[in-house]
N, C-alpha and C. Protein backbone atom coordinates (compact mmCIF):
# COMPACT_ATOMS: atom_id res chain seq x y z
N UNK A 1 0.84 -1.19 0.00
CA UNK A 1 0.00 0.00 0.00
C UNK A 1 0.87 1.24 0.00
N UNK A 2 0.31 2.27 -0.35
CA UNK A 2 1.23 3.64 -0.44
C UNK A 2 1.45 3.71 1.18
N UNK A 3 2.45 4.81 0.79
CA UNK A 3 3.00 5.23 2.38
C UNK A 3 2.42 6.32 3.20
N UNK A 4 0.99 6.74 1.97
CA UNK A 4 0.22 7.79 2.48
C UNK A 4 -1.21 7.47 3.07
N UNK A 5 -0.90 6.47 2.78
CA UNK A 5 -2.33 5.56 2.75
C UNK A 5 -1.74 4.78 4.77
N UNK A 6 -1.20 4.66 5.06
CA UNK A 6 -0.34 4.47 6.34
C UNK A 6 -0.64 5.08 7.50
N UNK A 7 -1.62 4.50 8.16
CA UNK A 7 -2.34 5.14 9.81
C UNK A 7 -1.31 5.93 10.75
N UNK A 8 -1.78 6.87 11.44
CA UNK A 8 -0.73 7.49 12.17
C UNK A 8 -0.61 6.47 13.69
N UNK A 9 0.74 6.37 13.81
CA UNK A 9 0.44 5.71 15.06
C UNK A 9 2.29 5.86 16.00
N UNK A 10 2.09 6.60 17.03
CA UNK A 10 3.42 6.48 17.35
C UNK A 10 4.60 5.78 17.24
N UNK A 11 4.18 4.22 17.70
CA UNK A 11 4.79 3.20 17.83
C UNK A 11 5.29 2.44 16.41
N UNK A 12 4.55 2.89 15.11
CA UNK A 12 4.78 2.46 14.03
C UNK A 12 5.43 3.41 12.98
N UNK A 13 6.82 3.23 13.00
CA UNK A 13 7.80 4.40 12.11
C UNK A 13 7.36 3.56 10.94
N UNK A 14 8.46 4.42 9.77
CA UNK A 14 7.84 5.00 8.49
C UNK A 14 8.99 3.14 7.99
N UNK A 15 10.16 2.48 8.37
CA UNK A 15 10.74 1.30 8.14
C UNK A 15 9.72 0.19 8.95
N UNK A 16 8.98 0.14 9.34
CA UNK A 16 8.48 -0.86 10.46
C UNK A 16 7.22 -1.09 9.09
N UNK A 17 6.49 0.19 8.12
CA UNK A 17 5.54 0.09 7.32
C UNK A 17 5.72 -0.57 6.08
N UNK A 18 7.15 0.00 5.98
CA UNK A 18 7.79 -0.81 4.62
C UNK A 18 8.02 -2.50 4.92
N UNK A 19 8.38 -3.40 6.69
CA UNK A 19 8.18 -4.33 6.44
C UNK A 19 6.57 -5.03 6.43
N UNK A 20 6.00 -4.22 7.05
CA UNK A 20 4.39 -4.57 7.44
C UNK A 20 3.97 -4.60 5.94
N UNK A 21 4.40 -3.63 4.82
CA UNK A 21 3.54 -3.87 3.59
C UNK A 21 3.98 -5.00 2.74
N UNK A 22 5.42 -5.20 2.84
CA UNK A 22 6.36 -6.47 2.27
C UNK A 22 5.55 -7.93 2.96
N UNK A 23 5.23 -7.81 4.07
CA UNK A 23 4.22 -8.70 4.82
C UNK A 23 2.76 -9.30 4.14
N UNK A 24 2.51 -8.46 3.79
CA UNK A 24 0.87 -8.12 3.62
C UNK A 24 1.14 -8.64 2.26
N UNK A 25 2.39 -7.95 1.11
CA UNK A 25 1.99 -8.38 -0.29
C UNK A 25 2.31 -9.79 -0.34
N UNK A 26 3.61 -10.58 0.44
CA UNK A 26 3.71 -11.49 0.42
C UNK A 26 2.84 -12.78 0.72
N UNK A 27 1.88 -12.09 1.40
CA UNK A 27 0.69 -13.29 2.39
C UNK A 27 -0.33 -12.88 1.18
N UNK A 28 -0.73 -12.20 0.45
CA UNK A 28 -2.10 -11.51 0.01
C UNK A 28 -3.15 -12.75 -0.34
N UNK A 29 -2.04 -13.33 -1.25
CA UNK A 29 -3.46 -14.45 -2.03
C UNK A 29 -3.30 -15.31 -1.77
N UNK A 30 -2.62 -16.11 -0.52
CA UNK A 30 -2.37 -17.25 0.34
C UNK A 30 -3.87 -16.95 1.28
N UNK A 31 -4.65 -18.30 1.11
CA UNK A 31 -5.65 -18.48 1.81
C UNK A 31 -4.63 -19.08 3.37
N UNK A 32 -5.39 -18.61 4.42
CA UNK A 32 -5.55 -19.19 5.52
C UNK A 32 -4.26 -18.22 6.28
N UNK A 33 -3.62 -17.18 5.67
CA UNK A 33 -2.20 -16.44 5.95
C UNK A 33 -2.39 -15.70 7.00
N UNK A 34 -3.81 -15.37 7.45
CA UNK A 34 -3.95 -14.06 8.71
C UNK A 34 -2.69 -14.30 9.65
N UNK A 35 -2.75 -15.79 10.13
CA UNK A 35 -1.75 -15.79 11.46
C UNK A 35 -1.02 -15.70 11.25
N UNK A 36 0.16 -16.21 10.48
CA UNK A 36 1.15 -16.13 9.55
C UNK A 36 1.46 -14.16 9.87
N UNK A 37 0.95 -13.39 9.16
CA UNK A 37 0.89 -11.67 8.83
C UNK A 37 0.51 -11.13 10.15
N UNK A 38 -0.35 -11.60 10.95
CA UNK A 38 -0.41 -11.23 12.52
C UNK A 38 1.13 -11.51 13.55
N UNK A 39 1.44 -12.52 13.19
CA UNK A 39 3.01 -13.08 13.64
C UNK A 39 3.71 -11.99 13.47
N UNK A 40 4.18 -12.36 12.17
CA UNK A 40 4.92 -11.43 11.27
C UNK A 40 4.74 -9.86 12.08
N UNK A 41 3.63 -9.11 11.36
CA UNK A 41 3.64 -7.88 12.26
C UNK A 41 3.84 -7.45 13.12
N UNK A 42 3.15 -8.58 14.30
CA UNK A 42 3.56 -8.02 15.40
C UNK A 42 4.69 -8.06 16.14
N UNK A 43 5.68 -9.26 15.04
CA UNK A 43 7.34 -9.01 15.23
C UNK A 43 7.92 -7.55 15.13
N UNK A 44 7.57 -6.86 14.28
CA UNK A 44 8.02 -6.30 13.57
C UNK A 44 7.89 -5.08 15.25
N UNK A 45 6.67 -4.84 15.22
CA UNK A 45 5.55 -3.60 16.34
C UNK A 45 5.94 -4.07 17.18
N UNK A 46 5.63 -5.10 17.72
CA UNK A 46 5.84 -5.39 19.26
C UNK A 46 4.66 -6.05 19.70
N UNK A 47 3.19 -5.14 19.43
CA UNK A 47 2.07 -5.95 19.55
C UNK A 47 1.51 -4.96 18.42
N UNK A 48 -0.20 -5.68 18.70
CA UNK A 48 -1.20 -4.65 17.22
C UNK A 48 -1.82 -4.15 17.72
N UNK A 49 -1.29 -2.80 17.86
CA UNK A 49 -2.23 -1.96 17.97
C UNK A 49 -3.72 -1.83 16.83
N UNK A 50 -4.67 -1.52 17.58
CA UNK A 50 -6.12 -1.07 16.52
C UNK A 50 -5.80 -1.29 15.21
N UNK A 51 -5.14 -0.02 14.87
CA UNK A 51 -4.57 0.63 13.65
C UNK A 51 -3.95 -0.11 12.57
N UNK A 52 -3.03 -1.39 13.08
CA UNK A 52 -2.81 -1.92 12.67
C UNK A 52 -3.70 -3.34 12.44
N UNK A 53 -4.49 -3.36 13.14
CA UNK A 53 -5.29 -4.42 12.83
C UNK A 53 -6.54 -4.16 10.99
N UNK A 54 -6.63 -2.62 11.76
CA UNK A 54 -7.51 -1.88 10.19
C UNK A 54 -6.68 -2.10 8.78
N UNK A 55 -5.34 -1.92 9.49
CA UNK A 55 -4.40 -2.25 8.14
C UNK A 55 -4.32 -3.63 7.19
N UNK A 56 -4.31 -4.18 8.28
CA UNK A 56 -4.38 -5.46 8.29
C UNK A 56 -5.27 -6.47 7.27
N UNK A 57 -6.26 -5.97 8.01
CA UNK A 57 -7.32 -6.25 7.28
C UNK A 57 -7.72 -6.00 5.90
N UNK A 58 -7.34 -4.60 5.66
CA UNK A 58 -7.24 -4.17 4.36
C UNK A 58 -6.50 -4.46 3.36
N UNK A 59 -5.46 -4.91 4.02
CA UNK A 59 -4.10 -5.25 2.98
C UNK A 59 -4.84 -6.89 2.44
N UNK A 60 -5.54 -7.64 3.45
CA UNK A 60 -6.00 -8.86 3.27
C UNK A 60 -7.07 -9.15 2.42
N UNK A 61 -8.02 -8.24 2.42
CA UNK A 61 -8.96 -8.37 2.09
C UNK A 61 -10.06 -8.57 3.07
N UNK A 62 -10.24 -8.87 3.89
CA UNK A 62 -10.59 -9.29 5.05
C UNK A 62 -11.39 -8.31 5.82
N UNK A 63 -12.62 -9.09 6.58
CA UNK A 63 -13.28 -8.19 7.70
C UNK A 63 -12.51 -7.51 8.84
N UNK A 64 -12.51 -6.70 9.36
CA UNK A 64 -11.87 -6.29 10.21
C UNK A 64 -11.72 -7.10 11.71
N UNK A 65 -13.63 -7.16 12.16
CA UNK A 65 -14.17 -8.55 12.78
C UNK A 65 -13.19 -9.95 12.45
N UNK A 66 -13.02 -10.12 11.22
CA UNK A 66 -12.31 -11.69 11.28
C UNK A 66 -10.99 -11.77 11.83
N UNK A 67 -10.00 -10.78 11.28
CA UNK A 67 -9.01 -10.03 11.91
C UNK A 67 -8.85 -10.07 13.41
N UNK A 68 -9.85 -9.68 13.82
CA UNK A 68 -9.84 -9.19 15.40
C UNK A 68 -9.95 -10.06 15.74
N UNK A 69 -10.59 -11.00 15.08
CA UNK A 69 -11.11 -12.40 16.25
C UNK A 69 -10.18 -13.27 16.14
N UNK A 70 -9.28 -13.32 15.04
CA UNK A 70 -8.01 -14.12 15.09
C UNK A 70 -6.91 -13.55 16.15
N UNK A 71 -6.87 -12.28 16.01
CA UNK A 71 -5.86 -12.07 17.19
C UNK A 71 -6.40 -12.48 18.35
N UNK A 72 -7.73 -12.50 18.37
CA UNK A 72 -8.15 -12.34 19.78
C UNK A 72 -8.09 -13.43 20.55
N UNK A 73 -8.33 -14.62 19.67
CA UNK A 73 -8.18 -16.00 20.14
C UNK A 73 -7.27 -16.56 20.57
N UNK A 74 -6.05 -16.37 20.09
CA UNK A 74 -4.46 -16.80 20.27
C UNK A 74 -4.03 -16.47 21.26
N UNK A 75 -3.14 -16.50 22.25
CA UNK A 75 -2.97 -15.91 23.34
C UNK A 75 -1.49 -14.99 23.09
N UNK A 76 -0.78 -15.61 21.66
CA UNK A 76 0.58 -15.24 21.20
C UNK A 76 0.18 -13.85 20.90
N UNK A 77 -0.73 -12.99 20.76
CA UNK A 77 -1.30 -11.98 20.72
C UNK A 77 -1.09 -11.17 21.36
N UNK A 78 -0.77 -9.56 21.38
CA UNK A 78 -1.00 -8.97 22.53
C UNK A 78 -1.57 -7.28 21.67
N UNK A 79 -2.49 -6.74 22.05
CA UNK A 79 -3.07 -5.64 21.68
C UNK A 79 -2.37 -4.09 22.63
N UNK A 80 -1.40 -4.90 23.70
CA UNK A 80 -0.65 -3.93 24.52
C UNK A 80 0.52 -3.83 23.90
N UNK A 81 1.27 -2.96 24.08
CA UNK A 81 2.67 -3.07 23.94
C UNK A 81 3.45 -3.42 24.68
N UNK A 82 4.62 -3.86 24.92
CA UNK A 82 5.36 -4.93 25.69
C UNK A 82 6.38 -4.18 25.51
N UNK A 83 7.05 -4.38 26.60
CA UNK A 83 8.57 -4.42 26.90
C UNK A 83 9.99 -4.86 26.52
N UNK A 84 11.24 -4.55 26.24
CA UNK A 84 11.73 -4.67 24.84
C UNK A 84 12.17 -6.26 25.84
N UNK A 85 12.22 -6.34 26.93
CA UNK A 85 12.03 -7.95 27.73
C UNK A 85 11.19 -8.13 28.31
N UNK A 86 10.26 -9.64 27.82
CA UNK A 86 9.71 -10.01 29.04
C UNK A 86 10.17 -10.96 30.41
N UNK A 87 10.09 -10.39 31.84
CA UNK A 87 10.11 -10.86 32.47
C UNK A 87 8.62 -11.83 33.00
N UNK A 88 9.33 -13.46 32.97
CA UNK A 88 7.92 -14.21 33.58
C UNK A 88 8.80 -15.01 35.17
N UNK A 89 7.84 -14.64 35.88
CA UNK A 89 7.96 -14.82 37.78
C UNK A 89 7.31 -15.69 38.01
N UNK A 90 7.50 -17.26 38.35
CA UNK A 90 6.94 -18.23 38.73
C UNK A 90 6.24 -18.00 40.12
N UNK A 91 4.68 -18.18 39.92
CA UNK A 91 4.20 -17.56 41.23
C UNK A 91 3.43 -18.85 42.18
N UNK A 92 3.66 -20.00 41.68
CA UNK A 92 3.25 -21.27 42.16
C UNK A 92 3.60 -21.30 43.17
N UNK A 93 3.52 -22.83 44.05
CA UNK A 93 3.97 -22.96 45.37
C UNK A 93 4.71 -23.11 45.73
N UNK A 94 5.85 -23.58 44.99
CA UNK A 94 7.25 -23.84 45.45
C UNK A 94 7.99 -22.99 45.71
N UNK A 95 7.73 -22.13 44.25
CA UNK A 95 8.74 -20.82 44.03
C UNK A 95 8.37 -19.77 45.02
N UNK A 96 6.81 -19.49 45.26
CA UNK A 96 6.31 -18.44 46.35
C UNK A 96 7.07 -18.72 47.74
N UNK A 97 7.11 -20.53 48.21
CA UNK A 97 7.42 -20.77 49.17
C UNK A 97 9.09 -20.35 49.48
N UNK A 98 9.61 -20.48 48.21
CA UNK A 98 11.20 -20.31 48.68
C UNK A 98 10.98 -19.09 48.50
N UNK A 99 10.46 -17.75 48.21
CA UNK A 99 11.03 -16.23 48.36
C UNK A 99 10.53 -15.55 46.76
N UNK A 100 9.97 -16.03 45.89
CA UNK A 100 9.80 -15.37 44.53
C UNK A 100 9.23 -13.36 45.07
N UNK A 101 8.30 -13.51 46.23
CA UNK A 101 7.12 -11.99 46.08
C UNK A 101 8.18 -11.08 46.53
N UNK A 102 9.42 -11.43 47.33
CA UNK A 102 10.20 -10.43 47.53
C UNK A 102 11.31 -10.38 46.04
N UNK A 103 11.80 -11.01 45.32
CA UNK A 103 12.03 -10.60 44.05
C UNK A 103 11.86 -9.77 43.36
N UNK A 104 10.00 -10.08 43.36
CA UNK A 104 9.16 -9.23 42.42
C UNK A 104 9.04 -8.22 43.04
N UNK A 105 8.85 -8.00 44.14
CA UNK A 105 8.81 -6.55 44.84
C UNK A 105 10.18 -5.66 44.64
N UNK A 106 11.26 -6.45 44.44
CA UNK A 106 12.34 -5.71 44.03
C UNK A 106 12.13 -4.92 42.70
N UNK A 107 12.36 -6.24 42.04
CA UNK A 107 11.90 -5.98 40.12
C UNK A 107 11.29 -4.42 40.35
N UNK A 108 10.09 -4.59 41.19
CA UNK A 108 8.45 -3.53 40.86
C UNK A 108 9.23 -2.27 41.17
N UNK A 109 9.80 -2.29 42.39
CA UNK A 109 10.70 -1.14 42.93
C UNK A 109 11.60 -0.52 41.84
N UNK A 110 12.51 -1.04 41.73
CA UNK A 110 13.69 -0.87 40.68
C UNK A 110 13.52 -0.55 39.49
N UNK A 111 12.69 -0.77 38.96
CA UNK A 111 12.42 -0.86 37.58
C UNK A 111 11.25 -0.27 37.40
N UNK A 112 10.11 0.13 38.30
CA UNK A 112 9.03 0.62 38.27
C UNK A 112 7.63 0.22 37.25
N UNK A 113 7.86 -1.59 37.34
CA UNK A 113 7.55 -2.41 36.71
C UNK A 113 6.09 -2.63 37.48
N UNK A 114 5.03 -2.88 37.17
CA UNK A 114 3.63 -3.87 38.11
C UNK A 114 3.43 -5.11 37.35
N UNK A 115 3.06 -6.32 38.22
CA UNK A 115 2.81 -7.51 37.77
C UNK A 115 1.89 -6.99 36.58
N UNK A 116 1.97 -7.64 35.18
CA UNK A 116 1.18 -7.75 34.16
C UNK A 116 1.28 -6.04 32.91
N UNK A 117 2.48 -5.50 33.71
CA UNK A 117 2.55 -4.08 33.00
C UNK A 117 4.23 -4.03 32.30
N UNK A 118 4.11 -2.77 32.52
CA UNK A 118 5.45 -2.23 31.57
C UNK A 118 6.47 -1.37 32.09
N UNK A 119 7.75 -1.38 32.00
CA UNK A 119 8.76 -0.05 32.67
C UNK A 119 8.05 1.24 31.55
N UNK A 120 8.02 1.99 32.29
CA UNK A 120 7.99 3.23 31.81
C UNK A 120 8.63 3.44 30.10
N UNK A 121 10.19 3.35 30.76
CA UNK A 121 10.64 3.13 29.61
C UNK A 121 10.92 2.01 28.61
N UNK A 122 9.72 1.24 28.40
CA UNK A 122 9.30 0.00 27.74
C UNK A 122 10.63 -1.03 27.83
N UNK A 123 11.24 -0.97 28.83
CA UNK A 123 12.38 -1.75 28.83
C UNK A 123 12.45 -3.62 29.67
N UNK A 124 11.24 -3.21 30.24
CA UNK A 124 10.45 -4.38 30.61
C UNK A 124 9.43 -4.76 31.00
N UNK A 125 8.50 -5.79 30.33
CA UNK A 125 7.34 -6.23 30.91
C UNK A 125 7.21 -7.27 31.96
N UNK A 126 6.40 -7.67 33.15
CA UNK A 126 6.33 -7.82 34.04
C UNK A 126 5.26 -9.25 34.09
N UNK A 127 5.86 -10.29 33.88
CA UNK A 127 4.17 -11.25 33.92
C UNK A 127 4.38 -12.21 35.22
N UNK A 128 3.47 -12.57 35.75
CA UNK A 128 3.33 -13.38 36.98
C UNK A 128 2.46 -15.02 36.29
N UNK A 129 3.14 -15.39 36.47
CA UNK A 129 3.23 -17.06 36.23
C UNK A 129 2.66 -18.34 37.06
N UNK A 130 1.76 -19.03 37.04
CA UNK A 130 0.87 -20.43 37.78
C UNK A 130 2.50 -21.37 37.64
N UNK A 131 3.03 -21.51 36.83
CA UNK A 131 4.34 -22.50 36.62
C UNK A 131 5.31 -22.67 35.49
N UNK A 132 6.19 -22.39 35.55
CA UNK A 132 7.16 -22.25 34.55
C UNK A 132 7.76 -23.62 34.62
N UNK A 133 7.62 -25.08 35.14
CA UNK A 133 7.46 -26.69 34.91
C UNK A 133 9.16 -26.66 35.34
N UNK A 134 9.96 -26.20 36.21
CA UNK A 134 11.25 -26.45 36.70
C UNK A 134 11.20 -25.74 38.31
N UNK A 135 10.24 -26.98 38.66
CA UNK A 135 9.67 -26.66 40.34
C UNK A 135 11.49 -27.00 41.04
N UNK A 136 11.92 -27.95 40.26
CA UNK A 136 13.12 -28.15 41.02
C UNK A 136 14.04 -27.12 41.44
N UNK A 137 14.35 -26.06 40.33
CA UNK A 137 15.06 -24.51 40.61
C UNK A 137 14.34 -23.34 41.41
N UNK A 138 12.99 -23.98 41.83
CA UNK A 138 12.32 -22.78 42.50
C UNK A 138 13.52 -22.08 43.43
N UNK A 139 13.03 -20.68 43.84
CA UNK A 139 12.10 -20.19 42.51
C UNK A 139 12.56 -19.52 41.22
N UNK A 140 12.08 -19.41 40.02
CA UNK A 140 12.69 -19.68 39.24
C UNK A 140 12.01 -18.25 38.31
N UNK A 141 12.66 -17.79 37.21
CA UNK A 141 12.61 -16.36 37.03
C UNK A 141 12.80 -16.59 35.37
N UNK A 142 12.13 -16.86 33.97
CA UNK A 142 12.52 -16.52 32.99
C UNK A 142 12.39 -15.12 32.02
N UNK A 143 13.58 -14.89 31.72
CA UNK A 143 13.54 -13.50 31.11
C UNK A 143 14.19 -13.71 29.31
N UNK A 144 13.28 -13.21 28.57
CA UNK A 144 12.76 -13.45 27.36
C UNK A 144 12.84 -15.03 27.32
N UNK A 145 14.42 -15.67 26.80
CA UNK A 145 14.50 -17.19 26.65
C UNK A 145 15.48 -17.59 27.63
N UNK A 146 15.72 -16.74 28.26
CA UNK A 146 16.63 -17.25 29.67
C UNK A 146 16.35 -17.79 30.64
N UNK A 147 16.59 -19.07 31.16
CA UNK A 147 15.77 -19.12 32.25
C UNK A 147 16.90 -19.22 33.60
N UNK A 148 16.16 -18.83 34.93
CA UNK A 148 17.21 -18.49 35.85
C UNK A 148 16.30 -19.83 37.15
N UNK A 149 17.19 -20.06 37.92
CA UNK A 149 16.56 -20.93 39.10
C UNK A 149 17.18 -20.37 40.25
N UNK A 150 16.97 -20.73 41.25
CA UNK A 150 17.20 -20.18 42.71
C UNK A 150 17.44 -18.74 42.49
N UNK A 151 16.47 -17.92 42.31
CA UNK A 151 16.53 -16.76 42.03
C UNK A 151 16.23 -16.01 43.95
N UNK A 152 17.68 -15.35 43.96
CA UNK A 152 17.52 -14.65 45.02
C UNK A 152 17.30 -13.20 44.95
N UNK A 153 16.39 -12.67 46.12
CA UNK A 153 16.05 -11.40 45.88
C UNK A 153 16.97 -10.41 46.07
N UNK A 154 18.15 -10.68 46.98
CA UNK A 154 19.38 -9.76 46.91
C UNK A 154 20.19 -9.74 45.41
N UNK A 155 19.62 -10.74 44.74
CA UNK A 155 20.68 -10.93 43.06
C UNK A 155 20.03 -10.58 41.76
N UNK A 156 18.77 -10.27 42.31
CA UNK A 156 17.31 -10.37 41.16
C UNK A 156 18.05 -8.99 39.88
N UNK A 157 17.94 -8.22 41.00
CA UNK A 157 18.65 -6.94 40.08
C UNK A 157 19.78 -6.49 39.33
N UNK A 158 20.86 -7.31 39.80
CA UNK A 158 21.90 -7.50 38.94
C UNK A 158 21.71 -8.62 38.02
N UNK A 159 21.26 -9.27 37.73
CA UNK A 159 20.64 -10.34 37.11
C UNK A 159 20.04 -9.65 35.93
N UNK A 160 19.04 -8.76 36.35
CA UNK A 160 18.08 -7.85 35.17
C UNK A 160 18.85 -6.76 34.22
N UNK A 161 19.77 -6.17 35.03
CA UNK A 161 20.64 -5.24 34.60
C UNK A 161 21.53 -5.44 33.26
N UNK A 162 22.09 -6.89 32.78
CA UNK A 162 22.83 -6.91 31.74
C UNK A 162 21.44 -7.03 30.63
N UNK A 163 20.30 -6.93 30.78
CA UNK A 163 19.48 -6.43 29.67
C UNK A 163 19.10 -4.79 29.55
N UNK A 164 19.53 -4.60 28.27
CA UNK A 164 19.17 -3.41 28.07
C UNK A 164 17.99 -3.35 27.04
């Protein structure tokens, strides 16, 4: 699509449109491609915003409704924007029992992070976790594909720090 034809949207610069449209022409006449171009995009963004979902749709051919309801279903989805890491905090019983809420209370402090939100300066998102399935390292702390075990709350923060 033209570059004028291109929704205003903070989070989406003028290179992020050029891959979103390379996206869109490549998927166009591939039946069944939404998830595929939802993936894709929201690699690109981070998550989909509205705006991009209208795009979306348009570039597809597609209801806007069908669109929406595909993102909506997936859970790989996110209509928020995220943090350039996510942090996930095993909040089960093991990990709670050995010390995880003082961690996270660090994290929240330090970083000015809330369970299920964002740093300010989108530098990290914050998710609280039923089980991350390595009860043995409780408690246990993965950040994007890293995963950490005996996570102590005096170490939590130097730990977070070599991500920028």
């Amino acid at each position: 699509m033209a570059a004028n034809l291109h929704p205003q949207h903070s989070d989406i610069q003028d290179d992020m449109w050029t891959q979103i449209d390379t996206i869109i022409a490549d998927n166009r006449d591939i039946p069944g491609s939404v998830i595929g171009v939802l993936r894709e995009c929201q690699d690109v963004v981070g998550y989909l915003p509205v705006e991009l979902i209208d795009y979306i749709s348009i570039g597809l051919n597609l209801s806007r409704s069908e669109v929406y309801g595909v993102a909506s279903f997936y859970a790989l989805f996110s209509f928020e924007p995220k943090g350039r890491h996510l942090i996930k905090v095993c909040m089960g019983t093991a990990c709670y029992v050995k010390g995880i809420k003082e961690a996270v209370n660090r994290i929240e402090n330090k970083f000015g992070v809330k369970e299920g939100g964002m740093s300010e300066d989108r530098r990290f998102s914050l998710e609280a976790v039923r089980c991350l399935g390595a009860c043995g390292l409780a408690p246990v702390m993965v950040v994007d594909q890293d995963t950490y075990g005996d996570v102590k709350a005096d170490k939590v923060i130097d730990t977070l720090e070599k991500y920028e």
